[in-house]
Protein backbone atom coordinates (compact mmCIF):
# COMPACT_ATOMS: atom_id res chain seq x y z
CA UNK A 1 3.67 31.42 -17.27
CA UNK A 2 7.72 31.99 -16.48
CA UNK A 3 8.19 28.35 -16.80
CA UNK A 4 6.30 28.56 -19.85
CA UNK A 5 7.98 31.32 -21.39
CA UNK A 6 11.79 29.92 -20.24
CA UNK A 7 10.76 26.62 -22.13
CA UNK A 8 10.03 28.34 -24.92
CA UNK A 9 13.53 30.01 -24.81
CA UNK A 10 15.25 27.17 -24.17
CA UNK A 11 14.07 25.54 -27.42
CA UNK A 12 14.95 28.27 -29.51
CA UNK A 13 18.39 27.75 -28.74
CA UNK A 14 20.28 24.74 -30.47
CA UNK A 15 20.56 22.38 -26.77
CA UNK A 16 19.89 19.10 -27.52
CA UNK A 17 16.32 17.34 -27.34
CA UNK A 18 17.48 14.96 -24.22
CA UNK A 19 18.10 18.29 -22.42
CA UNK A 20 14.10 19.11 -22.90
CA UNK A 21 12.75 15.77 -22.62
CA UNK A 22 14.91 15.27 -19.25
CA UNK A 23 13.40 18.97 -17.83
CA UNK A 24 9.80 17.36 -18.95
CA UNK A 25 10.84 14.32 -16.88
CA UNK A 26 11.84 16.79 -13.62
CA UNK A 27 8.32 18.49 -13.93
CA UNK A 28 6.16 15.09 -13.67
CA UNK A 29 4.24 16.19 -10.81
CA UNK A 30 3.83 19.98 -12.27
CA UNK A 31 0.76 19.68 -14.32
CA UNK A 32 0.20 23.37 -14.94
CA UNK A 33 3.90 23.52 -16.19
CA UNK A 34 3.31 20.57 -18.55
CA UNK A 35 0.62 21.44 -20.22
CA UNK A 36 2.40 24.60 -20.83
CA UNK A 37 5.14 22.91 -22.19
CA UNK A 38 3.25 20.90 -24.54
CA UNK A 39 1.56 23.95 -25.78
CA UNK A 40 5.09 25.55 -26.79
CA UNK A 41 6.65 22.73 -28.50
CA UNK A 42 4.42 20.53 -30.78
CA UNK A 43 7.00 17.93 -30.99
CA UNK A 44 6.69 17.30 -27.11
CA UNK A 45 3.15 16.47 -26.84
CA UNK A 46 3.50 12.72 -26.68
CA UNK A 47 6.17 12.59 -24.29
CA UNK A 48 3.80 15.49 -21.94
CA UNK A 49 0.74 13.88 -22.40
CA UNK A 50 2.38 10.63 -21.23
CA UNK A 51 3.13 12.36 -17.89
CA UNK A 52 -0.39 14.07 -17.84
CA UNK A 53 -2.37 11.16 -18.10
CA UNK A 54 -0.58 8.50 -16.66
CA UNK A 55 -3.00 8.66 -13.92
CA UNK A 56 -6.24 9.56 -13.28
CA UNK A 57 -9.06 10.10 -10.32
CA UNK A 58 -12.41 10.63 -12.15
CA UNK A 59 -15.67 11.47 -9.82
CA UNK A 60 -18.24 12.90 -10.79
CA UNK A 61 -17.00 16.53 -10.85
CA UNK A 62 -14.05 16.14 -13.40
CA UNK A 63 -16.04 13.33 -15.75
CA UNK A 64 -17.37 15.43 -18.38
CA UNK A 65 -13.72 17.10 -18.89
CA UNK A 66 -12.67 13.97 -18.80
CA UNK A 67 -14.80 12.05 -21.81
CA UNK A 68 -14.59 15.07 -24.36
CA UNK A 69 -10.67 14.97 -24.18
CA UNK A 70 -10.89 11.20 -24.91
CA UNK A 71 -13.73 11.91 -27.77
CA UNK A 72 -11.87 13.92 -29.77
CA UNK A 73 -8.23 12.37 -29.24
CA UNK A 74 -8.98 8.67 -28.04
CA UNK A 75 -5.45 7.82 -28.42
CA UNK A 76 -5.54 9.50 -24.53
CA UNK A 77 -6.81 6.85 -23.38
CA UNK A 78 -4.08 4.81 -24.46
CA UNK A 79 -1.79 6.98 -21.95
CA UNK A 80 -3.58 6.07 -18.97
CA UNK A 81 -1.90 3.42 -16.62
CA UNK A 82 -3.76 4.33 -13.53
CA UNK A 83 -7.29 5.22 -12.63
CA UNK A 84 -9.14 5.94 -9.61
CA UNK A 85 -12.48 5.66 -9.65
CA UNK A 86 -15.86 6.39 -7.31
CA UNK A 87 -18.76 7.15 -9.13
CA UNK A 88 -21.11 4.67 -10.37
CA UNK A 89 -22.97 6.59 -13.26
CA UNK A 90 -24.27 4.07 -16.32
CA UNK A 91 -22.17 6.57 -18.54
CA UNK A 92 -18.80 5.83 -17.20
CA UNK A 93 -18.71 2.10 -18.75
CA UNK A 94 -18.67 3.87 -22.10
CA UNK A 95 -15.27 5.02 -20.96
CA UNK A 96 -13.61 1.88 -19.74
CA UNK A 97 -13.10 0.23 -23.18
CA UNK A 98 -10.83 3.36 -24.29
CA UNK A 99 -8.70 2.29 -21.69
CA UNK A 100 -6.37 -0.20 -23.41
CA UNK A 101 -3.19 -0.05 -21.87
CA UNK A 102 -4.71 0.55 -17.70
CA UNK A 103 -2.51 -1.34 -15.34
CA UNK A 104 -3.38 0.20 -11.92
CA UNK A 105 -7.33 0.20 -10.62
CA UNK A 106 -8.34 1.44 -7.70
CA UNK A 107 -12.45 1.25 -6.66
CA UNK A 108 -13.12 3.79 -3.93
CA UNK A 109 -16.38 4.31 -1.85
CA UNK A 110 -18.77 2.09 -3.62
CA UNK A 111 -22.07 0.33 -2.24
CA UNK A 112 -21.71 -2.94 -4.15
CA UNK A 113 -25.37 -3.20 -4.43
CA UNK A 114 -26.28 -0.51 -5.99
CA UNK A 115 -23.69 -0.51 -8.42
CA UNK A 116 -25.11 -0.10 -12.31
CA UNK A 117 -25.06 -3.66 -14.07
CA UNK A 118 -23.25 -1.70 -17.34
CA UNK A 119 -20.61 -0.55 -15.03
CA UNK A 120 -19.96 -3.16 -13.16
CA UNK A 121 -20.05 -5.62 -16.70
CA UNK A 122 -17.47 -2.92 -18.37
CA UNK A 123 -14.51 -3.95 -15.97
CA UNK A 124 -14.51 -7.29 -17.55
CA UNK A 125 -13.51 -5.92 -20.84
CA UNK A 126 -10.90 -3.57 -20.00
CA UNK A 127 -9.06 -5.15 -16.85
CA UNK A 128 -7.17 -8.09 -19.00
CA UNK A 129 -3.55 -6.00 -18.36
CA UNK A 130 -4.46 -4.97 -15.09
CA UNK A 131 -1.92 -5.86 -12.43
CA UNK A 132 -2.86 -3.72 -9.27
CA UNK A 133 -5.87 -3.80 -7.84
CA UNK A 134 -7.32 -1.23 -4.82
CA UNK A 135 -10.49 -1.96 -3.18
CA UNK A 136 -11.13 0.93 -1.04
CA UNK A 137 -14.11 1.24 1.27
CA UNK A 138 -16.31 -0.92 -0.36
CA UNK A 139 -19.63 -2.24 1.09
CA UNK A 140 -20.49 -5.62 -0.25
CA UNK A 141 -23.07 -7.78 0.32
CA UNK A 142 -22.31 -11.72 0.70
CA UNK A 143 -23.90 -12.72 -2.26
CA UNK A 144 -21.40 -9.60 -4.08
CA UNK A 145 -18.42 -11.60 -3.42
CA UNK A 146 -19.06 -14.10 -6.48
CA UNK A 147 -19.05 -10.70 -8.58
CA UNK A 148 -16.47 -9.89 -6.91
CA UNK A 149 -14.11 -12.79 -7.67
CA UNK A 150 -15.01 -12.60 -11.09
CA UNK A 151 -13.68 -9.41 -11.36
CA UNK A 152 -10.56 -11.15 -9.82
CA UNK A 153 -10.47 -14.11 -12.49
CA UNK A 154 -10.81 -11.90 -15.44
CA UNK A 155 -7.42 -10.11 -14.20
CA UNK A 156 -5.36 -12.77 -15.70
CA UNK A 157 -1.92 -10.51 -14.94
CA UNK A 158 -3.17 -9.46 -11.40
CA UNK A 159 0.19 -9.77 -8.64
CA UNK A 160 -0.76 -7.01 -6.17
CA UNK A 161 -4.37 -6.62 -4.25
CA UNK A 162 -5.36 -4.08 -1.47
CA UNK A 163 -8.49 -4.32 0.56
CA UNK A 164 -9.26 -0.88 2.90
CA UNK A 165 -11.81 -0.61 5.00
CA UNK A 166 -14.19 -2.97 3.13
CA UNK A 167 -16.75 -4.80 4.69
CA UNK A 168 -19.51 -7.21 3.82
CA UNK A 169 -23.50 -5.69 5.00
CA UNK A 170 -23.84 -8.74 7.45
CA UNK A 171 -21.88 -9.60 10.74
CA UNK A 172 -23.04 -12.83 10.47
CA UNK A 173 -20.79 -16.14 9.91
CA UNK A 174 -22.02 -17.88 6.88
CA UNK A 175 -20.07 -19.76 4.18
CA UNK A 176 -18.97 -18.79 1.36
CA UNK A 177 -17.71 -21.66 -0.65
CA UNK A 178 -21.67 -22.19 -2.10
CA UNK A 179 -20.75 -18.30 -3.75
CA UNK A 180 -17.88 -18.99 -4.85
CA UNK A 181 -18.40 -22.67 -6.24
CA UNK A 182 -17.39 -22.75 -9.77
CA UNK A 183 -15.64 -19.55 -10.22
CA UNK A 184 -12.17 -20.50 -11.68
CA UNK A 185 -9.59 -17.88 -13.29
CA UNK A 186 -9.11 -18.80 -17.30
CA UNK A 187 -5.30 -18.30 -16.28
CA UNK A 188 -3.42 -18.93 -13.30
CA UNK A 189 -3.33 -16.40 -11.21
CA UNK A 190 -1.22 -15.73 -8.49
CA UNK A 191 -1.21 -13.22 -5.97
CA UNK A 192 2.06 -11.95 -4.69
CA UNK A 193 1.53 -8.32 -2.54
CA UNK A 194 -1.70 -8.23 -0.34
CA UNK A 195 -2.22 -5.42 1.54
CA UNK A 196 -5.64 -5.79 4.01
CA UNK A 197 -6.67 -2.75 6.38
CA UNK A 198 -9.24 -2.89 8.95
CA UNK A 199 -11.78 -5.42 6.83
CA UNK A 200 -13.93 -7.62 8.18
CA UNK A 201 -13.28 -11.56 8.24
CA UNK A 202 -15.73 -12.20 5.73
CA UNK A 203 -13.40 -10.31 3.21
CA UNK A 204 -10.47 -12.21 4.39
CA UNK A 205 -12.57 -15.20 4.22
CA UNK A 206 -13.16 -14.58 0.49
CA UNK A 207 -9.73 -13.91 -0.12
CA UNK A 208 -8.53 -17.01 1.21
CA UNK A 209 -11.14 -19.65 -0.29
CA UNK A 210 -11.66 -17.83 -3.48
CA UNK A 211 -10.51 -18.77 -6.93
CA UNK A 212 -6.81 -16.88 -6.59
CA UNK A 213 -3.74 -18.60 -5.84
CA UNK A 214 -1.66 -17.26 -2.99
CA UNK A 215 2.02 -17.01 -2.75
CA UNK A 216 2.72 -13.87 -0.87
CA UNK A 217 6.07 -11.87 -0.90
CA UNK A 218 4.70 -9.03 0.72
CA UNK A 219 1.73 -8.67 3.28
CA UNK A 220 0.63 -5.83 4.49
CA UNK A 221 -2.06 -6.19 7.59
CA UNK A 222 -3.91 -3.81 10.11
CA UNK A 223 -6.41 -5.12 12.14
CA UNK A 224 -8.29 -3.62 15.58
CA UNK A 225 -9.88 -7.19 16.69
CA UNK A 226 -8.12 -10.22 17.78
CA UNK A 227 -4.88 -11.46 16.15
CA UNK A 228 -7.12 -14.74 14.64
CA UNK A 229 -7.16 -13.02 11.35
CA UNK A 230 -4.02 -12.01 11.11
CA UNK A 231 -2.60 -15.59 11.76
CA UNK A 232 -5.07 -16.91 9.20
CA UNK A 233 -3.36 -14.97 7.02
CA UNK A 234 -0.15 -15.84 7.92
CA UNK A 235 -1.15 -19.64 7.67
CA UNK A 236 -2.23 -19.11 4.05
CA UNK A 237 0.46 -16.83 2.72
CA UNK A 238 2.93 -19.43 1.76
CA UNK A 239 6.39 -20.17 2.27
CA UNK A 240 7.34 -17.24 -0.22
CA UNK A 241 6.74 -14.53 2.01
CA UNK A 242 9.25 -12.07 1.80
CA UNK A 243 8.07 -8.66 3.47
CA UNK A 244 5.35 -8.31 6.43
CA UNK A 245 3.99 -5.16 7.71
CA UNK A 246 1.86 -5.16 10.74
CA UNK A 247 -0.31 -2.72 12.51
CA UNK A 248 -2.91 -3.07 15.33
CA UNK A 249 -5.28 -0.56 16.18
CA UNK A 250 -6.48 -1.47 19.95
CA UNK A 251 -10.12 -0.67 20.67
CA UNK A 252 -12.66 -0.95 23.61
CA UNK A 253 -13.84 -4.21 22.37
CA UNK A 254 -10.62 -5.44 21.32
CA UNK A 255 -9.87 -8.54 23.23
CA UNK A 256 -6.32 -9.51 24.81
CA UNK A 257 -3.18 -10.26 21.79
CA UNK A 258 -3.55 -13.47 20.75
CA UNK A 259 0.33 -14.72 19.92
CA UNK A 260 1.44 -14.51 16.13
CA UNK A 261 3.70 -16.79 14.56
CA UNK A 262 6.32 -16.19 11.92
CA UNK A 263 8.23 -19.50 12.71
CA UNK A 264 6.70 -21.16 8.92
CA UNK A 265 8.13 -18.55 7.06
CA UNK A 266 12.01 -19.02 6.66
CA UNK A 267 12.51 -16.72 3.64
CA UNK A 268 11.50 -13.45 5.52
CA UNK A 269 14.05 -10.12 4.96
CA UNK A 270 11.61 -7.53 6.57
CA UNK A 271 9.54 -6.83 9.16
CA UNK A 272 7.73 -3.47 9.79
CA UNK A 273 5.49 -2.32 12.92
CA UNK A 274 3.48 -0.01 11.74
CA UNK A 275 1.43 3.10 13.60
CA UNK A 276 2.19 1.58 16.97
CA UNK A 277 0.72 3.98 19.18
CA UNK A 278 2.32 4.58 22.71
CA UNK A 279 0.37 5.16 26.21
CA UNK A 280 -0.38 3.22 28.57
CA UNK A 281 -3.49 1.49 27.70
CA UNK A 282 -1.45 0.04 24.45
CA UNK A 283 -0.05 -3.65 24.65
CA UNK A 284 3.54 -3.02 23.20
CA UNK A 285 4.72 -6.46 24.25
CA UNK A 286 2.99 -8.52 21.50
CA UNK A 287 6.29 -7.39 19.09
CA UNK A 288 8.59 -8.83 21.54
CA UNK A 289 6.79 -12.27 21.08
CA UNK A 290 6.52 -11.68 17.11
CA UNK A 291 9.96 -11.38 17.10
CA UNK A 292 10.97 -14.14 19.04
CA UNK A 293 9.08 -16.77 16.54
CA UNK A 294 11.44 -15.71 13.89
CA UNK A 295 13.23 -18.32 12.49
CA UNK A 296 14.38 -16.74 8.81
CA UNK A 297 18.36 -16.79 8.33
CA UNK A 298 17.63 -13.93 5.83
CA UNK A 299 16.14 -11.24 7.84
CA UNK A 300 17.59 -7.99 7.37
CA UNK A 301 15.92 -4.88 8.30
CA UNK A 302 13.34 -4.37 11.17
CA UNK A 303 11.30 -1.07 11.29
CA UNK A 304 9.23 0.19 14.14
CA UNK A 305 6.88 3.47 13.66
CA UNK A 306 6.33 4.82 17.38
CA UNK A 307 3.35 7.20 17.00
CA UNK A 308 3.41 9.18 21.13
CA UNK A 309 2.00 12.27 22.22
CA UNK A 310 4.14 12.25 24.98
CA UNK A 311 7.74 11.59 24.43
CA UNK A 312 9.07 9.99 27.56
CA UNK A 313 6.37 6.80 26.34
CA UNK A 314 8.28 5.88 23.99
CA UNK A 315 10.89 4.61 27.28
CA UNK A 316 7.87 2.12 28.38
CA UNK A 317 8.34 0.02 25.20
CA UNK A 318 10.20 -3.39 26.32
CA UNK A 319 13.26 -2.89 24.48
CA UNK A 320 15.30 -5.26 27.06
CA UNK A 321 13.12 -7.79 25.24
CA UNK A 322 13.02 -6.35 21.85
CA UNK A 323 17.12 -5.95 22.43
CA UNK A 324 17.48 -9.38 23.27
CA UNK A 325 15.42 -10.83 20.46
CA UNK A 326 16.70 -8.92 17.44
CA UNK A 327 20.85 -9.38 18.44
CA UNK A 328 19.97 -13.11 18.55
CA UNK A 329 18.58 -12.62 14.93
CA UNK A 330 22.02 -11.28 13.68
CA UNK A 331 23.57 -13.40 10.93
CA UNK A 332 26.96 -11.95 10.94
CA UNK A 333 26.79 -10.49 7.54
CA UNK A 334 26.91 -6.65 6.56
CA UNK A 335 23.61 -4.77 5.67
CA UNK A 336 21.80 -5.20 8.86
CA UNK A 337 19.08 -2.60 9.39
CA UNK A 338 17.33 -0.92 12.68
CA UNK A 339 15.17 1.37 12.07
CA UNK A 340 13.10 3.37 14.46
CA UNK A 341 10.97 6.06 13.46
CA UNK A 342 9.57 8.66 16.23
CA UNK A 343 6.08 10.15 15.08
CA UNK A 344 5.31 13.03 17.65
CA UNK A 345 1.89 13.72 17.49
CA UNK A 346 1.78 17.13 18.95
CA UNK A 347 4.82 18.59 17.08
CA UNK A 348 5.51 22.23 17.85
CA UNK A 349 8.51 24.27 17.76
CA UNK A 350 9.83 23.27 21.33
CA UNK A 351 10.07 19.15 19.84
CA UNK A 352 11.56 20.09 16.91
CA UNK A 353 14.58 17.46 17.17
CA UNK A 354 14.50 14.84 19.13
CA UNK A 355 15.91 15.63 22.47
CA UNK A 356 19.73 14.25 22.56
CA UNK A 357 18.82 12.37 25.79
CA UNK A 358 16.02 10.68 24.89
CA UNK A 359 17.99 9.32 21.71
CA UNK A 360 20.91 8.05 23.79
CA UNK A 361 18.55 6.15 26.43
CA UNK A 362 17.24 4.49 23.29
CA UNK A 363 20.34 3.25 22.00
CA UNK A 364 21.41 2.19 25.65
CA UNK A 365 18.50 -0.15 25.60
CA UNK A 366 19.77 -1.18 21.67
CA UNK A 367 23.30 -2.18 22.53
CA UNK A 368 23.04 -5.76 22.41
CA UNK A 369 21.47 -5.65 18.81
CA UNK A 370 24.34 -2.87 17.79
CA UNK A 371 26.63 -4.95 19.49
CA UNK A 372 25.52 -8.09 16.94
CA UNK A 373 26.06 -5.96 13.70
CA UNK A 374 22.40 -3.76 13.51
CA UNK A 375 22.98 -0.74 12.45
CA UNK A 376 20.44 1.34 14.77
CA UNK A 377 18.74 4.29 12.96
CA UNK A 378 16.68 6.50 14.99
CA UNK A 379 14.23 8.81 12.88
CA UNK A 380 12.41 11.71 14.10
CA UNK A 381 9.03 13.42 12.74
CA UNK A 382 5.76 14.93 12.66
CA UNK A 383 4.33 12.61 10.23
CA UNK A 384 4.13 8.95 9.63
CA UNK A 385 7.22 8.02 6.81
CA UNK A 386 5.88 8.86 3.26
CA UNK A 387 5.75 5.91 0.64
CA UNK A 388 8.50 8.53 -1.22
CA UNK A 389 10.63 7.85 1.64
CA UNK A 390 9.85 4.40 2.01
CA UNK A 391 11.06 3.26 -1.70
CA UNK A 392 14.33 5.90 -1.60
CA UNK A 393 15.14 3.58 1.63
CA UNK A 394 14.19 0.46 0.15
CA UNK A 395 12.25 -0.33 2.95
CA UNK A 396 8.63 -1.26 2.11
């Protein structure tokens, strides 16, 4: 109510309109404080209701609010750019079609099967401007998939796809080109960011021989089996690729790291390690090897995320070999980036900095690569690095 009442202040004075708007701007993520402001000041409803329903989660406990708004002003749903969805009711494909302008879907915790037909059929109408897709947790039989890349072909603007946690109801191998024979996209489409976590390889399998074209600048994988995926991947991204993130969860079954190879793609510029956790039943030495199959002339910033309950582990990483690798990678030209970020997963107020020793043993074992031109960042924290921090780094 203060902000509220200091808005309405402020625009009985004779301030200029940019002032407001920019204060509107500054309270984005303040949705209480919005509304209020678009209750004081008629003439900054557009501009709030821009900000309020830009995006959107709808489940089933926020739906009904949701469709009488857009009943009785359906120029709302003209605001909304993003929308996260997991419900499945019949009613919700009434709702789609007032979306004209979405650009950002995300599809969380559905059972493919079971979906409604009128829900499922509404997508195709409304996800023409679409350029983001999110598949999150999704279980999908094989005979889904064709749906599936339908859903894909009627995206005709699509660039960026993520796949979490999805899997298909059988374990089995079986092919899929018999699905997928005849689906074509009425436009080209071409992927260019592709972000798979933990899926199965009969979603990477329909990825890769589905209708889509593939010409990857950024690729984002995390995997907990063998590396045979990931390479796949690799093999099919193109010679685009720009950006690769990589993470490896090791489990019991997990069998020995097969060796990855980045040797095809000559135009890479980063290369992040994600969630790399630290003990002694973790095989750390597969980066080394990653590393040393780089042949790009354009790399420029390297990022490791250490994740240790114990911070002495993070010594047993084999940074002789990481060292060696990354100050033969040096091109001799300014911007060069190290970057390693601590994650201490039993933060308390004794660990609140990283102690000074263990940071100068680290950049003992990092002189060779400092030595080459890297500048060597060392980051510590309680929490894996944000996707806030990420972009105001430029990193990925």
């Amino acid at each position: 109510m203060a902000k509220a009442t200091a808005i309405k202040f402020a625009l009985m004075t004779d301030l200029p309109r940019e002032l407001y708007e920019g204060i509107i701007d500054y309270l984005w993520d303040d949705r209480s404080s919005l509304a209020a402001s678009g209750l004081v000041c008629r003439a900054l409803r557009p501009q709030v209701r821009s900000h309020l329903f830009h995006s959107i989660h709808l489940h089933r406990g926020n739906y009904d609010t949701f469709w009488e708004l857009v009943q009785q002003a359906p120029v709302l749903g003209s605001y909304v750019r993003s929308l996260c969805i997991h419900m499945t009711e019949a009613r919700f494909s009434s709702i789609l079609h007032n979306l004209t302008a979405l650009r950002e879907l995300t599809i969380r915790w559905w059972f493919a099967d079971a979906m409604v037909q009128d829900v499922w059929l509404a997508f195709f109408g409304c996800v023409g401007l679409v350029e983001a897709l999110c598949l999150d947790r999704l279980i999908v039989p094989p005979e889904f998939l064709g749906s599936l890349s339908r859903l894909l072909c009627s995206c005709p603007r699509l660039k960026s796809l993520k796949v979490y946690w999805s899997r298909g109801m059988s374990m089995q191998t079986f092919s899929l080109h018999p699905l997928l024979e005849g689906i074509t996209p009425t436009e080209n489409v071409i992927l260019q960011d592709l972000t798979v976590h933990f899926s199965q390889y009969s979603i990477i399998d329909w990825l890769l021989c589905g209708p889509l074209a593939i010409q990857l600048r950024h690729l984002d994988i995390a995997w907990e089996r063998d590396a045979e995926v990931v390479q796949t991947l690799l093999n099919n991204a193109g010679s685009s690729l720009e950006r690769l993130s990589l993470a490896h969860k090791k489990c019991s079954y997990s069998p020995p790291m097969q060796e990855l190879s980045l040797s095809e793609h000559k135009r890479l510029t980063g290369l992040h390690f994600k969630h790399i956790w630290m003990h002694q039943q973790e095989d750390t030495g597969w980066m080394a090897t990653v590393l040393s199959t780089i042949r790009s002339t354009q790399i420029r910033q390297i990022i490791f995320d250490l994740c240790t309950a114990i911070l002495n582990d993070i010594l047993s990483l084999p940074w002789a070999d990481i060292d060696g690798t990354i100050s033969s990678l040096a091109v001799k030209q300014p911007g060069l980036e190290l970057t390693v970020n601590i994650i201490n997963n039993r933060w308390d107020r004794r660990h609140h900095t990283l102690p000074v020793e263990l940071e100068n043993a680290i950049r003992r074992r990092l002189q060779g690569s400092q030595a080459a031109g890297w500048e060597v960042n060392i980051i510590y924290r309680k929490d894996p690095p944000s996707e806030k921090d990420e972009i105001l780094r430029q990193s990925f």
